[in-house]
PDB file of N, CA and C in Angstrom:
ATOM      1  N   UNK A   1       0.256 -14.353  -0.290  1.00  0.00           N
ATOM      2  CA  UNK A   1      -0.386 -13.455  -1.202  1.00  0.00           C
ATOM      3  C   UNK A   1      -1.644 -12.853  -0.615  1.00  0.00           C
ATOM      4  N   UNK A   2      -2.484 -12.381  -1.139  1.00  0.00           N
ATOM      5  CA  UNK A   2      -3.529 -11.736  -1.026  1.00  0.00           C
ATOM      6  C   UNK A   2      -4.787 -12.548  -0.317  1.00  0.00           C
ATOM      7  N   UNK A   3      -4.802 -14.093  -0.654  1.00  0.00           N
ATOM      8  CA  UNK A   3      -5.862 -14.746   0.160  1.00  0.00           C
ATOM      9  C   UNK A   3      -5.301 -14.657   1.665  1.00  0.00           C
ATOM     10  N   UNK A   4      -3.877 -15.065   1.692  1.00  0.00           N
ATOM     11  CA  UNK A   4      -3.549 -15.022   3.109  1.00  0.00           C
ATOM     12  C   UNK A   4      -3.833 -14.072   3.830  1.00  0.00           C
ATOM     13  N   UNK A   5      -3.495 -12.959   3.347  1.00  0.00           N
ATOM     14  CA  UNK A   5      -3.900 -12.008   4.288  1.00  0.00           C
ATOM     15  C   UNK A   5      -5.506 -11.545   4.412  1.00  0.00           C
ATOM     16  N   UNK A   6      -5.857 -12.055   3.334  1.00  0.00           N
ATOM     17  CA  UNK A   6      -7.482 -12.129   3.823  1.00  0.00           C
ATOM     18  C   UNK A   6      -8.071 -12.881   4.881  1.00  0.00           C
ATOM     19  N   UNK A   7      -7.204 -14.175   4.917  1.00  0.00           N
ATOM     20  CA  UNK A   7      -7.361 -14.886   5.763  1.00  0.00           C
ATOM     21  C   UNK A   7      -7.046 -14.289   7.906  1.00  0.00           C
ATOM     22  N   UNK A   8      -5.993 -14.097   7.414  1.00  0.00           N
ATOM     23  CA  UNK A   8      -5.308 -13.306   8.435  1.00  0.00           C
ATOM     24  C   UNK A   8      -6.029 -12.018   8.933  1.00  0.00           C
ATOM     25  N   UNK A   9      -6.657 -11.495   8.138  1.00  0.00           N
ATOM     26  CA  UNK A   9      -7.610 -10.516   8.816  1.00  0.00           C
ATOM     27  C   UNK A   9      -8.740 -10.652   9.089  1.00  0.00           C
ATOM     28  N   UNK A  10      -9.529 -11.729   8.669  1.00  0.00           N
ATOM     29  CA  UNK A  10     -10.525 -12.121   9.260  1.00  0.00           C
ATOM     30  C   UNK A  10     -10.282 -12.393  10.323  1.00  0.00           C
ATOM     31  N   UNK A  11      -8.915 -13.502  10.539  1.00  0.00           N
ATOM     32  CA  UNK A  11      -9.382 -13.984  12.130  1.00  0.00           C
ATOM     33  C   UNK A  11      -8.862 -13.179  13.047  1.00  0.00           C
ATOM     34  N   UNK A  12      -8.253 -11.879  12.589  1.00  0.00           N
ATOM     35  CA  UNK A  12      -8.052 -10.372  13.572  1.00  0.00           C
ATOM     36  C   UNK A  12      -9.267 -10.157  13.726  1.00  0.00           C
ATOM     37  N   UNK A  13      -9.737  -9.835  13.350  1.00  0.00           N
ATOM     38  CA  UNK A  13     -11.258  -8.950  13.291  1.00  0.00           C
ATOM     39  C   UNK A  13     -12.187 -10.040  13.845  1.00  0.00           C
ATOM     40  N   UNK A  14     -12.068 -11.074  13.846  1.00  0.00           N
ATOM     41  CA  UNK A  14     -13.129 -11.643  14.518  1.00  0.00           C
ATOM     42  C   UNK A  14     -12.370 -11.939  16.310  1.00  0.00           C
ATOM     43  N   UNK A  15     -11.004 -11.834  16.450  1.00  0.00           N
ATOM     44  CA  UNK A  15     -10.539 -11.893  18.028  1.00  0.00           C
ATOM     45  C   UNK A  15     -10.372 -10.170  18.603  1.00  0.00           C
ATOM     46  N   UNK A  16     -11.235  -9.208  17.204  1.00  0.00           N
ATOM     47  CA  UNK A  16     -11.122  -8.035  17.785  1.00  0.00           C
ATOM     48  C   UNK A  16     -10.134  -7.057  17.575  1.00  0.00           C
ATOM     49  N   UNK A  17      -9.121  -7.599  16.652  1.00  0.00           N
ATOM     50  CA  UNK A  17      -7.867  -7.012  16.776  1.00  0.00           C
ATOM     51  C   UNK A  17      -7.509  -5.766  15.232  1.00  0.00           C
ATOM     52  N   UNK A  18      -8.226  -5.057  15.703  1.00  0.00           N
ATOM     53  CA  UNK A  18      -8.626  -3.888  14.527  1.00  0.00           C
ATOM     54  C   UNK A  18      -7.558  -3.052  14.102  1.00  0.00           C
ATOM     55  N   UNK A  19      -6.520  -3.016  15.303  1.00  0.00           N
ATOM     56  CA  UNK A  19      -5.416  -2.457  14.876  1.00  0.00           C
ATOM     57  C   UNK A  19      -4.106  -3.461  14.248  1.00  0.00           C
ATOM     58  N   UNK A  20      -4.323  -4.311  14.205  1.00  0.00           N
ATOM     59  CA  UNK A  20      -3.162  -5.720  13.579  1.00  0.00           C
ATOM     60  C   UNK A  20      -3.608  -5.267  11.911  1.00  0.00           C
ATOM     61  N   UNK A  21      -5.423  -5.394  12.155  1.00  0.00           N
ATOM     62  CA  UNK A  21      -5.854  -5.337  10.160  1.00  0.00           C
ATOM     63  C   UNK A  21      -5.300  -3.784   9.591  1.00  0.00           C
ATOM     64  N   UNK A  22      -5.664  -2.819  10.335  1.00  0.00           N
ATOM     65  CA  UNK A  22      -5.498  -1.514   9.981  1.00  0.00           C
ATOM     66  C   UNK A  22      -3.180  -1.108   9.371  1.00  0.00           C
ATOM     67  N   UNK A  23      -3.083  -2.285  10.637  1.00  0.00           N
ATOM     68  CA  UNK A  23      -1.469  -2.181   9.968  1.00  0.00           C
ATOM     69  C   UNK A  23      -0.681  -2.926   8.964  1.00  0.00           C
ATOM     70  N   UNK A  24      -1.518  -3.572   8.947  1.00  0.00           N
ATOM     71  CA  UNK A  24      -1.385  -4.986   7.927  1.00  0.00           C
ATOM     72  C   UNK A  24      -2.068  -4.335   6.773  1.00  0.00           C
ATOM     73  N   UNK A  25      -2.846  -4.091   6.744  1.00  0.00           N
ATOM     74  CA  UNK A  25      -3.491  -3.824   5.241  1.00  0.00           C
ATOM     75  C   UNK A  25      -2.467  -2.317   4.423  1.00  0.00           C
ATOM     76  N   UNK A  26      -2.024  -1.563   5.729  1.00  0.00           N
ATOM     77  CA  UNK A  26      -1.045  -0.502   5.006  1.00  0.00           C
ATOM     78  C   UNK A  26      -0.311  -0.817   4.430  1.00  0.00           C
ATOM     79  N   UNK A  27       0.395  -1.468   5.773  1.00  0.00           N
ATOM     80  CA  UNK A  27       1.814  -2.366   5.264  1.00  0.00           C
ATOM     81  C   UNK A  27       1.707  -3.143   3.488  1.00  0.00           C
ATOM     82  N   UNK A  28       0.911  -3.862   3.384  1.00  0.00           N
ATOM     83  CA  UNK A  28       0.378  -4.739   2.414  1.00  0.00           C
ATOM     84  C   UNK A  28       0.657  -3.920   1.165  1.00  0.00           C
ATOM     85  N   UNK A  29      -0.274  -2.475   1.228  1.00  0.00           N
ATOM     86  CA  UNK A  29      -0.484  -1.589   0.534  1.00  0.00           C
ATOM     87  C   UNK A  29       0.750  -0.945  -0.690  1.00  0.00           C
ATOM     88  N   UNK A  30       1.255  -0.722   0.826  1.00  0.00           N
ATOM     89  CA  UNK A  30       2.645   0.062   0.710  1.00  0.00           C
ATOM     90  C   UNK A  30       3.993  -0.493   0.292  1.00  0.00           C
ATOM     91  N   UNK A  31       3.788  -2.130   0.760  1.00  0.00           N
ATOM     92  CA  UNK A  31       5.022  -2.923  -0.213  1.00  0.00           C
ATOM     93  C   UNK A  31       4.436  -3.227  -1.486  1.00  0.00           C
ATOM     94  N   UNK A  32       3.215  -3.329  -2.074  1.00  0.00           N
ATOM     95  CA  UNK A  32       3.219  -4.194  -2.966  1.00  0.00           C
ATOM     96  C   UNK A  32       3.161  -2.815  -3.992  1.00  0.00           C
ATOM     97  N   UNK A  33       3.093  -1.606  -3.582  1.00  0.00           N
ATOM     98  CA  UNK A  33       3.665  -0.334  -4.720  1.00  0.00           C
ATOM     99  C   UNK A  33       5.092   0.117  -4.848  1.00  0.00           C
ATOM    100  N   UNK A  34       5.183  -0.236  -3.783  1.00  0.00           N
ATOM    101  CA  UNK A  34       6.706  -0.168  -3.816  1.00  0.00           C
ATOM    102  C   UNK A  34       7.639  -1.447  -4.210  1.00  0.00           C
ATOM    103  N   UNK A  35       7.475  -2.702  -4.619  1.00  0.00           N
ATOM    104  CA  UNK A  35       7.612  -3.420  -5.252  1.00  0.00           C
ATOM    105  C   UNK A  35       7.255  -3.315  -6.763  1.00  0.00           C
ATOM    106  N   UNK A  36       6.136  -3.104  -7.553  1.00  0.00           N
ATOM    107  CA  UNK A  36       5.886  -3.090  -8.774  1.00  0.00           C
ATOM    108  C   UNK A  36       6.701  -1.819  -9.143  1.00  0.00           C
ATOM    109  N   UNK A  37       6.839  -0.320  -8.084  1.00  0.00           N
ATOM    110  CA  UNK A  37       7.657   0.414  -8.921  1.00  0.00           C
ATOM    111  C   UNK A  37       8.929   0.098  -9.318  1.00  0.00           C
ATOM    112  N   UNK A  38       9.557  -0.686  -8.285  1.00  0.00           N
ATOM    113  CA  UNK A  38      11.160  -1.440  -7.990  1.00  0.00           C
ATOM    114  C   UNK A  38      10.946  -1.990  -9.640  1.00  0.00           C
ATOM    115  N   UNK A  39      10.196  -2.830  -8.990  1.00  0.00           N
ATOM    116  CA  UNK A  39      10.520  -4.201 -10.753  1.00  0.00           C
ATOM    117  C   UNK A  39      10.643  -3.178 -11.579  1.00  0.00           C
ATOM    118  N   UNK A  40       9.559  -2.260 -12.022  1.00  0.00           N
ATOM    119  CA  UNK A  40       9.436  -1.291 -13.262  1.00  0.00           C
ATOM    120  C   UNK A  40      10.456  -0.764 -13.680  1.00  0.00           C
ATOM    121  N   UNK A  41      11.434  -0.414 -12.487  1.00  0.00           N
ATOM    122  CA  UNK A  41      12.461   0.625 -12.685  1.00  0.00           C
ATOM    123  C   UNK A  41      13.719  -0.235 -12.901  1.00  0.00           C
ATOM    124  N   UNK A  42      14.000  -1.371 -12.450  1.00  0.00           N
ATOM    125  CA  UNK A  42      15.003  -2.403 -12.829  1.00  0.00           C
ATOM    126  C   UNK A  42      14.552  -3.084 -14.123  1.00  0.00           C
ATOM    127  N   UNK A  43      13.513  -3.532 -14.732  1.00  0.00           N
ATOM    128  CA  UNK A  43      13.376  -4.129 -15.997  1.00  0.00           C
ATOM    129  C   UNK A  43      13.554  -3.321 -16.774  1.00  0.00           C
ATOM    130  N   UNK A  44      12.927  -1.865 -16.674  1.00  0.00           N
ATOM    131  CA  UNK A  44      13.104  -0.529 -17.706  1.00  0.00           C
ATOM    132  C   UNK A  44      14.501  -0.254 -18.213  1.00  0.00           C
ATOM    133  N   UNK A  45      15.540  -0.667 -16.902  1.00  0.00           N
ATOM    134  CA  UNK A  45      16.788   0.268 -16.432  1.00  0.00           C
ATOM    135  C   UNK A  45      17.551  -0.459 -17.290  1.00  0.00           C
ATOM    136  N   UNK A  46      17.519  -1.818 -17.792  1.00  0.00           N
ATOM    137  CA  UNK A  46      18.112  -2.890 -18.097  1.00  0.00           C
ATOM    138  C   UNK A  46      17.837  -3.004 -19.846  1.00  0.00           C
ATOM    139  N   UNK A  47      16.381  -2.583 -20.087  1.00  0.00           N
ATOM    140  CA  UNK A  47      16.139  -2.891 -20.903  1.00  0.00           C
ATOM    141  C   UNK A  47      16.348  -1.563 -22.014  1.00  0.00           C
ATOM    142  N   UNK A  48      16.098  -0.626 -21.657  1.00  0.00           N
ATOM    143  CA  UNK A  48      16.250   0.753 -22.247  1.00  0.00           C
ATOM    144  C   UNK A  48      16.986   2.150 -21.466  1.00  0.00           C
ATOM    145  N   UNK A  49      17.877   2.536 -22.614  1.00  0.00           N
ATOM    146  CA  UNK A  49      18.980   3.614 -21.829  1.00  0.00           C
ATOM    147  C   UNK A  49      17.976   4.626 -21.257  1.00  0.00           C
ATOM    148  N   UNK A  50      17.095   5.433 -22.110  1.00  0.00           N
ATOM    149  CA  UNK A  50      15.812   5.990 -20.904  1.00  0.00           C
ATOM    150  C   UNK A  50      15.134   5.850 -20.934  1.00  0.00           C
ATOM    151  N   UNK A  51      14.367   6.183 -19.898  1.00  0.00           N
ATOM    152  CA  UNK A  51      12.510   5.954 -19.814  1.00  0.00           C
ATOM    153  C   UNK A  51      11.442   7.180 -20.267  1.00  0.00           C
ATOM    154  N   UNK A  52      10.580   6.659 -20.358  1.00  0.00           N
ATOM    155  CA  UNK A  52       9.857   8.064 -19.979  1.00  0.00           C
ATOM    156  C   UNK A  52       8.427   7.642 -19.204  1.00  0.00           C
ATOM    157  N   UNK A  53       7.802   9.124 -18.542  1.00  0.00           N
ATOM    158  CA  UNK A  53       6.856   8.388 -17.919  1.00  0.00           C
ATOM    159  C   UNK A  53       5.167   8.815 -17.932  1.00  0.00           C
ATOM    160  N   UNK A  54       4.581   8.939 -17.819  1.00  0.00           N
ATOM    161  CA  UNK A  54       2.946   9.060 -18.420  1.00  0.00           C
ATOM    162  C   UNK A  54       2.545  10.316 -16.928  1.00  0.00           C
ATOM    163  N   UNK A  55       2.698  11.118 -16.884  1.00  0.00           N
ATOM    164  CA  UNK A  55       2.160  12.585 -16.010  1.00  0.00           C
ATOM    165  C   UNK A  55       1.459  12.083 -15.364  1.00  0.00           C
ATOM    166  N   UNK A  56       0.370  11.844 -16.036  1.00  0.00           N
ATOM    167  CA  UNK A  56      -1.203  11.770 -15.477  1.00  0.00           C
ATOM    168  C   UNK A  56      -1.046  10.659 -14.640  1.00  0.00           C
ATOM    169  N   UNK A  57      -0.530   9.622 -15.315  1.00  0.00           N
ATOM    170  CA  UNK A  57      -0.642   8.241 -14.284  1.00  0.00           C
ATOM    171  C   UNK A  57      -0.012   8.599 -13.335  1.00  0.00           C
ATOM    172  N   UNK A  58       1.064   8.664 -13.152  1.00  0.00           N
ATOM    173  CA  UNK A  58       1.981   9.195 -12.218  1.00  0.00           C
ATOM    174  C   UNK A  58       1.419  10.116 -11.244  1.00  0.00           C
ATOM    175  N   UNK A  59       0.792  11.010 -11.665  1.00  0.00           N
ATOM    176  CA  UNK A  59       0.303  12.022 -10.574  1.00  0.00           C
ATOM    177  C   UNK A  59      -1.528  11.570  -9.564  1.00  0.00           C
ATOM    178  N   UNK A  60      -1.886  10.575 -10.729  1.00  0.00           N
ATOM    179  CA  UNK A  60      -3.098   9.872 -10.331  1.00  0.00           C
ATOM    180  C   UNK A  60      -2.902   8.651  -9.191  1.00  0.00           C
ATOM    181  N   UNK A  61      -1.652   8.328  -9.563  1.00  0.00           N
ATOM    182  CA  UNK A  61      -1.468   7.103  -8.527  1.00  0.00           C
ATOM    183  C   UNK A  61      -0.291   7.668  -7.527  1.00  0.00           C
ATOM    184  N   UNK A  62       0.127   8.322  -7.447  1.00  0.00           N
ATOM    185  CA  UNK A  62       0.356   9.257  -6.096  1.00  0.00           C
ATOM    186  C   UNK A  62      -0.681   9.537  -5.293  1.00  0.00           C
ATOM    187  N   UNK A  63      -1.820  10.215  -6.079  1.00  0.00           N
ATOM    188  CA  UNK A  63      -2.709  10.762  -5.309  1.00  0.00           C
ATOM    189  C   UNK A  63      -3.675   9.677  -4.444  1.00  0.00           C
ATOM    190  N   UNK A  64      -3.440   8.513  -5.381  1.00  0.00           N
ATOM    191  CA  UNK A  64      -4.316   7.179  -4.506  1.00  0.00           C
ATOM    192  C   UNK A  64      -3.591   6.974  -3.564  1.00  0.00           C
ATOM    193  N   UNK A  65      -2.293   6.734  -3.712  1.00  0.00           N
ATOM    194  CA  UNK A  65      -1.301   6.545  -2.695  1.00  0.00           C
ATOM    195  C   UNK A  65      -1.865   6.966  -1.294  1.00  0.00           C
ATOM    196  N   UNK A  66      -1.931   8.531  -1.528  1.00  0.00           N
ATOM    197  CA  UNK A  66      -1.819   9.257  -0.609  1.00  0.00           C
ATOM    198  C   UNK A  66      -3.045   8.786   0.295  1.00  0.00           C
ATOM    199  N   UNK A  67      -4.244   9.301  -0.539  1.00  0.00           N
ATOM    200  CA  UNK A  67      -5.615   8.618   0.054  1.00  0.00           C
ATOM    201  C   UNK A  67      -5.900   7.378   0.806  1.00  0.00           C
ATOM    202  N   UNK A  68      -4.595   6.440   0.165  1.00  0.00           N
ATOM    203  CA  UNK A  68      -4.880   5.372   0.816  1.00  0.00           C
ATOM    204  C   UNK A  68      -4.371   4.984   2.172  1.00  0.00           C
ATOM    205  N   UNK A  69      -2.999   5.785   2.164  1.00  0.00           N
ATOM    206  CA  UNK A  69      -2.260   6.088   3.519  1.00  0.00           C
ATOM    207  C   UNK A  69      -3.230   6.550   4.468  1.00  0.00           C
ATOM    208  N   UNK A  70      -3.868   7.661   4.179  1.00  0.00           N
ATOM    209  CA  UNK A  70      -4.666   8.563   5.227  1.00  0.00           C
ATOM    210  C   UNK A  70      -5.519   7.489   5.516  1.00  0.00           C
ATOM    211  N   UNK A  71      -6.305   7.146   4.883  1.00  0.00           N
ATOM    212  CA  UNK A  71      -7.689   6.445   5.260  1.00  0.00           C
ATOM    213  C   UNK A  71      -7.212   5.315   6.017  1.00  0.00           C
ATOM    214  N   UNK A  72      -5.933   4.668   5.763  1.00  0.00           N
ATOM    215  CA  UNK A  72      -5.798   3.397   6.985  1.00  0.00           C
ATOM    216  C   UNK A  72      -4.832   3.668   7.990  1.00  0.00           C
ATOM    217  N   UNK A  73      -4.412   5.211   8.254  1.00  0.00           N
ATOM    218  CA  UNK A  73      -3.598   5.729   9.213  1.00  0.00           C
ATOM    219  C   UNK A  73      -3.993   6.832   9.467  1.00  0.00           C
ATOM    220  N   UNK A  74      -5.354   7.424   9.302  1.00  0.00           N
ATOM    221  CA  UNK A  74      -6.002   8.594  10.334  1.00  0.00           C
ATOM    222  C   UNK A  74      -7.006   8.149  11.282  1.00  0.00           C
ATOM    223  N   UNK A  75      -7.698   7.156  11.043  1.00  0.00           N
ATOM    224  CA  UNK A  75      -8.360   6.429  12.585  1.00  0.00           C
ATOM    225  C   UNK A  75      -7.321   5.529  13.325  1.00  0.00           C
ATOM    226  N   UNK A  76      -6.026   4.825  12.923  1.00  0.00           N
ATOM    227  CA  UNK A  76      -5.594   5.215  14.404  1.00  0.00           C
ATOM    228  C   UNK A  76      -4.380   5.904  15.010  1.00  0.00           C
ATOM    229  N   UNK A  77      -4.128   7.611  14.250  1.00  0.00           N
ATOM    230  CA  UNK A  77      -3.664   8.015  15.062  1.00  0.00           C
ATOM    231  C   UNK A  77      -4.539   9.247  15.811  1.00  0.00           C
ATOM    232  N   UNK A  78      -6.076   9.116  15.497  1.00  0.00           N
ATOM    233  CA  UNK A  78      -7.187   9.487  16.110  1.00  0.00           C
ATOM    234  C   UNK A  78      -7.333   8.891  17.346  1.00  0.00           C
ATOM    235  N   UNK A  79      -7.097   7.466  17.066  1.00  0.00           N
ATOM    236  CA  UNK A  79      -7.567   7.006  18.706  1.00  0.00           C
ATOM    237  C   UNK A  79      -6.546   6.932  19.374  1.00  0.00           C
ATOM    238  N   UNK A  80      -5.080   6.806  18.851  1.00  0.00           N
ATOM    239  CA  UNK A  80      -3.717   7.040  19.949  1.00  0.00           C
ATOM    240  C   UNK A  80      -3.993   8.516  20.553  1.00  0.00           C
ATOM    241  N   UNK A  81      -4.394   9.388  20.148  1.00  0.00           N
ATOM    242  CA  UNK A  81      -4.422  10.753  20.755  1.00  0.00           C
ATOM    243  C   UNK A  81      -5.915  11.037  21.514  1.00  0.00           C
ATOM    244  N   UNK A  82      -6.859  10.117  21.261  1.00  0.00           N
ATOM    245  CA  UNK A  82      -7.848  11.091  22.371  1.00  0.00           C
ATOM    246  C   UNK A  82      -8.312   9.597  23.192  1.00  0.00           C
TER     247      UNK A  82
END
């Protein structure tokens, strides 16, 4: 869970290893939204013939999404290129 990898990135970052945390923390990021949408959409799917879904949230947590991608995957494909 979440301590582990706290754990796990400390002792990157303290042997230096900035790009292990930077991929790990995406990674992290990126399954655990893509997991809660999974569950959402299989408990929903099961439980009610349709859904419906809230705009705003939806378009608000895309947009974090997005932000959050960039910010832990534009410094390093900054430093792969120069």
């Amino acid at each position: 869970g979440n301590l582990t990898e706290i754990v796990f990135c400390m002792n990157c970052l303290k042997k230096g290893l900035l790009r292990v945390v930077q991929v790990s923390m995406l990674g992290s990021v990126l399954s655990n939204l893509l997991l809660v949408l999974g569950c959402a959409f299989l408990v929903g799917g099961t439980r009610w013939d349709e859904q419906s879904f809230n705009k705003t949230a939806a378009v608000t947590n895309s947009g974090l999404l997005v932000i959050a991608v960039l910010a832990l995957s534009l410094p390093s494909i900054l430093d792969a290129t120069h």
